[in-house]
N, C-alpha and C. Protein backbone atom coordinates (compact mmCIF):
# COMPACT_ATOMS: atom_id res chain seq x y z
N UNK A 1 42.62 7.45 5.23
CA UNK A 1 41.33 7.37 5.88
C UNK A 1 40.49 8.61 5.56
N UNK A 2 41.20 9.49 5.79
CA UNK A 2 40.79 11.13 5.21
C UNK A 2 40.07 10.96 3.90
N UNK A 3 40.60 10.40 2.83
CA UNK A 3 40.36 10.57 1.78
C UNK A 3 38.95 9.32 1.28
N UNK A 4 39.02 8.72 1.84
CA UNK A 4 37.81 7.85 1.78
C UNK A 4 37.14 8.14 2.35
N UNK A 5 37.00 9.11 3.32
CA UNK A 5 36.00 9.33 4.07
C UNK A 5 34.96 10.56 2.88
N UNK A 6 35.87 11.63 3.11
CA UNK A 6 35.56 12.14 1.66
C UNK A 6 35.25 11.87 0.10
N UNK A 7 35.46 10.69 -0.30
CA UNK A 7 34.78 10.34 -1.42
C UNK A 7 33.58 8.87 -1.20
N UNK A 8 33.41 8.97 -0.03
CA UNK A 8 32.17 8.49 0.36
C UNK A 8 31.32 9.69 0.50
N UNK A 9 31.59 10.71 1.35
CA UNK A 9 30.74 12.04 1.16
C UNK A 9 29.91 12.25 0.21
N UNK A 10 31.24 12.40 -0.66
CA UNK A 10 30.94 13.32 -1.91
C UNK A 10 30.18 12.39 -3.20
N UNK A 11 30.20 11.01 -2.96
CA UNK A 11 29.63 9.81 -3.56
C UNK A 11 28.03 10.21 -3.13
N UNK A 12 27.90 10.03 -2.07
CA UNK A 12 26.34 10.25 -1.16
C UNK A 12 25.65 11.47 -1.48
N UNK A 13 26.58 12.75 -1.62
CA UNK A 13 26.12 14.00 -1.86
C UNK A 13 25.48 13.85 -3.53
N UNK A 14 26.28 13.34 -4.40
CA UNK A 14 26.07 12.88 -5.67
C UNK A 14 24.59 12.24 -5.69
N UNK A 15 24.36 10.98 -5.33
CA UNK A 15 23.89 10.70 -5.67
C UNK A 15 22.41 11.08 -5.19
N UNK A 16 22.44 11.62 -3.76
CA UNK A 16 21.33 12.22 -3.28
C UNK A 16 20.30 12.61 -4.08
N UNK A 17 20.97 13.38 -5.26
CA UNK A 17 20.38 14.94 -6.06
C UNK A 17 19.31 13.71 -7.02
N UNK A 18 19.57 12.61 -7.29
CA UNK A 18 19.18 11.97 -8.57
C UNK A 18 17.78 11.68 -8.34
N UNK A 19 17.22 11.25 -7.18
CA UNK A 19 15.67 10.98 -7.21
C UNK A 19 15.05 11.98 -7.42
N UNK A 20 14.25 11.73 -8.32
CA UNK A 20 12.99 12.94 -8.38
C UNK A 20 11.78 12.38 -8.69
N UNK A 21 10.59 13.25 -7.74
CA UNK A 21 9.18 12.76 -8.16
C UNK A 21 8.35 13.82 -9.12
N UNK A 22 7.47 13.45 -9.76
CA UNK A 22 6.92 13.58 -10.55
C UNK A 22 5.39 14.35 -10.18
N UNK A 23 4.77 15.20 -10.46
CA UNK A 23 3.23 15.41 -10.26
C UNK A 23 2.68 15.61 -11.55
N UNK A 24 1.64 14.56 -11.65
CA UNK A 24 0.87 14.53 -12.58
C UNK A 24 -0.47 15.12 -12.40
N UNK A 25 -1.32 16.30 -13.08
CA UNK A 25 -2.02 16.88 -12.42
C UNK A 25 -3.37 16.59 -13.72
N UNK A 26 -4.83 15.93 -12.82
CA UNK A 26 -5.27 15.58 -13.99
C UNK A 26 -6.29 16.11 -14.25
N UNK A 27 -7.30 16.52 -15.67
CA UNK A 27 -7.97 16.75 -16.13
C UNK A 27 -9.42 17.57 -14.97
N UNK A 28 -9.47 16.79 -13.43
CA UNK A 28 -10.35 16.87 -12.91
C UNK A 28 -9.60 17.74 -11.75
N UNK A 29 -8.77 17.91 -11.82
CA UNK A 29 -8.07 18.78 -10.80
C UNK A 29 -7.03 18.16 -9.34
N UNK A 30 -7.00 16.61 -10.06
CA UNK A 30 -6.60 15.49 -8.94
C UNK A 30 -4.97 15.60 -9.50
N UNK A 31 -3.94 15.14 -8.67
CA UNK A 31 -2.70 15.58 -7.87
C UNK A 31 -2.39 14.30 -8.01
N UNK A 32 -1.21 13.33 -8.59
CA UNK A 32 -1.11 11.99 -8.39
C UNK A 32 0.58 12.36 -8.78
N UNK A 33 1.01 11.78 -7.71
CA UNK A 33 2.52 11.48 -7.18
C UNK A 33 3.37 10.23 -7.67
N UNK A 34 4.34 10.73 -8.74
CA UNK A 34 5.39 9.48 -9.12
C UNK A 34 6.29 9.52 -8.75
N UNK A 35 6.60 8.39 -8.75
CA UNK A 35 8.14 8.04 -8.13
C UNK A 35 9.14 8.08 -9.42
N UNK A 36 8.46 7.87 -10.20
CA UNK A 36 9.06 7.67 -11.92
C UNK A 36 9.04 8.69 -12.77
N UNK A 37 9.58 9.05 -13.59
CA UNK A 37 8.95 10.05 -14.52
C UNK A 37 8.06 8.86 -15.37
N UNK A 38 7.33 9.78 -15.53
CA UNK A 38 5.89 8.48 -16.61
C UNK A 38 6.16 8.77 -17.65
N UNK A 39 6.27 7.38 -18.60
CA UNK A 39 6.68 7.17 -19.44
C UNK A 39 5.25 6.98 -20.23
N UNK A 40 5.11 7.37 -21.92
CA UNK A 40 4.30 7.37 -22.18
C UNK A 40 4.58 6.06 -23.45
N UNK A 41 3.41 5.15 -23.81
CA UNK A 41 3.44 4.19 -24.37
C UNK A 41 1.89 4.14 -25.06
N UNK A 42 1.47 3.83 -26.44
CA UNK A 42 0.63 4.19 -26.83
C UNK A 42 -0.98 4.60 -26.39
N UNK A 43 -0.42 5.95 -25.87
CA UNK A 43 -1.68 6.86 -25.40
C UNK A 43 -2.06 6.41 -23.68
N UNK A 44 -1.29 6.04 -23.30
CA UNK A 44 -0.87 5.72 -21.43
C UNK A 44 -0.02 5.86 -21.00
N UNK A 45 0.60 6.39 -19.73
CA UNK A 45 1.25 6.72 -18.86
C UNK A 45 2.06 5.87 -18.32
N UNK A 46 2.65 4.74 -17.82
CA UNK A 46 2.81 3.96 -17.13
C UNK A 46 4.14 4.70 -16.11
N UNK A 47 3.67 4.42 -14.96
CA UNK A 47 4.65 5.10 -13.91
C UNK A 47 4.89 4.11 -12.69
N UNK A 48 5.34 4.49 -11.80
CA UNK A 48 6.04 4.09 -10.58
C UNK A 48 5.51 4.63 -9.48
N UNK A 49 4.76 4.16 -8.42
CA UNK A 49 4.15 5.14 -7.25
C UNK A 49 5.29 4.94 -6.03
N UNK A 50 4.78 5.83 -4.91
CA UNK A 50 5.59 5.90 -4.15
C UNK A 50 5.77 4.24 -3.42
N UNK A 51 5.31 3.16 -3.60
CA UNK A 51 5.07 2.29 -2.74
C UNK A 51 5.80 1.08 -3.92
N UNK A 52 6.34 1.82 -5.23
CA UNK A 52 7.23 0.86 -6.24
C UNK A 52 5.90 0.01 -6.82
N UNK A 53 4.94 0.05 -6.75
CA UNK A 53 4.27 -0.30 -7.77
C UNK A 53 3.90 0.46 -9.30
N UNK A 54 3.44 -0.62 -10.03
CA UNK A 54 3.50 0.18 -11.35
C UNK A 54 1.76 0.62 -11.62
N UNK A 55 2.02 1.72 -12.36
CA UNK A 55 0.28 2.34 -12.16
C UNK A 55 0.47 2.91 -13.91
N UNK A 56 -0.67 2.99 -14.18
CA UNK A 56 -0.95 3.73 -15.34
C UNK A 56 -2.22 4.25 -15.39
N UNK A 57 -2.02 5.51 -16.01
CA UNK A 57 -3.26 6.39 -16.79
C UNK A 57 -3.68 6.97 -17.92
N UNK A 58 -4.79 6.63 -18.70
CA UNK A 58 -4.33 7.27 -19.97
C UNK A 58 -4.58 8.55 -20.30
N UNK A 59 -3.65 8.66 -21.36
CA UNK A 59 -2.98 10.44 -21.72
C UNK A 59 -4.35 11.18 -21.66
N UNK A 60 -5.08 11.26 -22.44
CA UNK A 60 -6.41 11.89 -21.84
C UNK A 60 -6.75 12.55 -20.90
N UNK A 61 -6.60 12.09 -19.97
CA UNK A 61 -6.55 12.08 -18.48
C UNK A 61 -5.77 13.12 -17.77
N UNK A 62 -4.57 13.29 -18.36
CA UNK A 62 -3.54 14.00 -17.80
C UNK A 62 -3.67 15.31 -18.45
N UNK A 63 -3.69 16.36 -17.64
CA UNK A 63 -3.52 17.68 -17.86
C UNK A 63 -1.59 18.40 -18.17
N UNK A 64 -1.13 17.99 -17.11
CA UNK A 64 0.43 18.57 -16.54
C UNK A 64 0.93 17.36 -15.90
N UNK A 65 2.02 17.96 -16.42
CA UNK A 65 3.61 16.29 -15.86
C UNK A 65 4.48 17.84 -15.30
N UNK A 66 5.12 17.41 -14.21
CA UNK A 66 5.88 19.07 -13.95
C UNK A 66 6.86 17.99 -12.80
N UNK A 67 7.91 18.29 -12.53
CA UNK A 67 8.79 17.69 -11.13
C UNK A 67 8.14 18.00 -10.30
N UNK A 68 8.20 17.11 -9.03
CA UNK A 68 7.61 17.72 -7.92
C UNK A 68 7.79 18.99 -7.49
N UNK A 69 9.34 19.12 -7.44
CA UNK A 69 9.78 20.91 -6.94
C UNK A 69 9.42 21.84 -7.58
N UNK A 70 8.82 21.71 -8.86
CA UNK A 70 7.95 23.15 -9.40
C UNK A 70 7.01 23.00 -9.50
N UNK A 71 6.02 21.98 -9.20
CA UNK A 71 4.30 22.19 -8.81
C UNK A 71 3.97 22.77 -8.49
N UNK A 72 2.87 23.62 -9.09
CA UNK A 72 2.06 24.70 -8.50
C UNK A 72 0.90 24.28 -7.62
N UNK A 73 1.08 25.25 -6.30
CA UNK A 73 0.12 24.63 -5.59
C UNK A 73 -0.43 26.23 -4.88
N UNK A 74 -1.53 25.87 -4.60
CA UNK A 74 -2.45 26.92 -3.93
C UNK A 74 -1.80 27.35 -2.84
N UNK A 75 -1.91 28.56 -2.32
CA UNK A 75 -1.64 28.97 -1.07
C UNK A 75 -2.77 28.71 -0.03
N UNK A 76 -4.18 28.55 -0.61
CA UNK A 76 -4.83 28.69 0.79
C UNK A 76 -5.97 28.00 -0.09
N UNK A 77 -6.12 26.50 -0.39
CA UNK A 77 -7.13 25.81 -1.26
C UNK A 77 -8.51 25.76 -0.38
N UNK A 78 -8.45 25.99 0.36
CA UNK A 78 -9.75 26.69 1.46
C UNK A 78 -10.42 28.03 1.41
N UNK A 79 -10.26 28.28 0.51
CA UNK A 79 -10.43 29.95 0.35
C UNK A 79 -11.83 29.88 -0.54
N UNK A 80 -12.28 31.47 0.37
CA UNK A 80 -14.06 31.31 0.30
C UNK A 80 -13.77 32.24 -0.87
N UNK A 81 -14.75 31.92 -2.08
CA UNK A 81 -14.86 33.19 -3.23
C UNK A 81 -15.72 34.10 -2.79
N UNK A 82 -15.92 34.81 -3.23
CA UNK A 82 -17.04 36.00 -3.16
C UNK A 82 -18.43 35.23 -3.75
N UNK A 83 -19.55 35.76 -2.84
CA UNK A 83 -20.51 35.66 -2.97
C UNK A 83 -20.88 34.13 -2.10
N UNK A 84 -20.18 33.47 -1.66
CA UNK A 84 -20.07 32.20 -0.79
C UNK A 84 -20.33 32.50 0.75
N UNK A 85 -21.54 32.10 1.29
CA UNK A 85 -22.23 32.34 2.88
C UNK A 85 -21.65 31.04 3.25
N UNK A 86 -21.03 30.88 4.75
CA UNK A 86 -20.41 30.05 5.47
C UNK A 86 -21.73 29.26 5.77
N UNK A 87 -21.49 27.98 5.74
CA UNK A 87 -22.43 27.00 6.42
C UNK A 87 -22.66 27.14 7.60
N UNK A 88 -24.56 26.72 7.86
CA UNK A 88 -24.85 26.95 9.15
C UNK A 88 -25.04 25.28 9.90
């Protein structure tokens, strides 16, 4: 019992690691989330969204393909530059 219990664990722990999403970051500064890695097919993207539908964009378009866990993202995308007066 011990031992099946444990290679059910360690089955689950396995396979956990395998999903990964995707950020595609595009040309205009827009953020689009795969479920797939996007596969590229003459000069388009075709991917997987979070909702299992299939989406495509063409290469053009796309700036950066990166995993989700190393996307670079702003610390504070609200942030006033210099020389910027707050709205009245």
């Amino acid at each position: 019992m011990k031992i099946a219990v444990i290679l059910l664990m360690f089955s689950v722990l396995a396979l956990s690691g395998c999903s990964r999403h995707y950020v595609m970051t595009l040309n205009n500064g827009t953020k689009v989330v795969a479920a797939s890695k996007p596969q590229l097919k003459e000069g388009t993207y075709y991917f997987k969204d979070a909702t299992g539908g299939e989406q495509t964009i063409p290469q053009g378009r796309v700036r950066e393909i990166s995993p989700g866990t190393h996307s670079k993202t702003e610390a504070n995308p609200f942030k006033v530059g210099p020389g910027s007066a707050p709205a009245k």
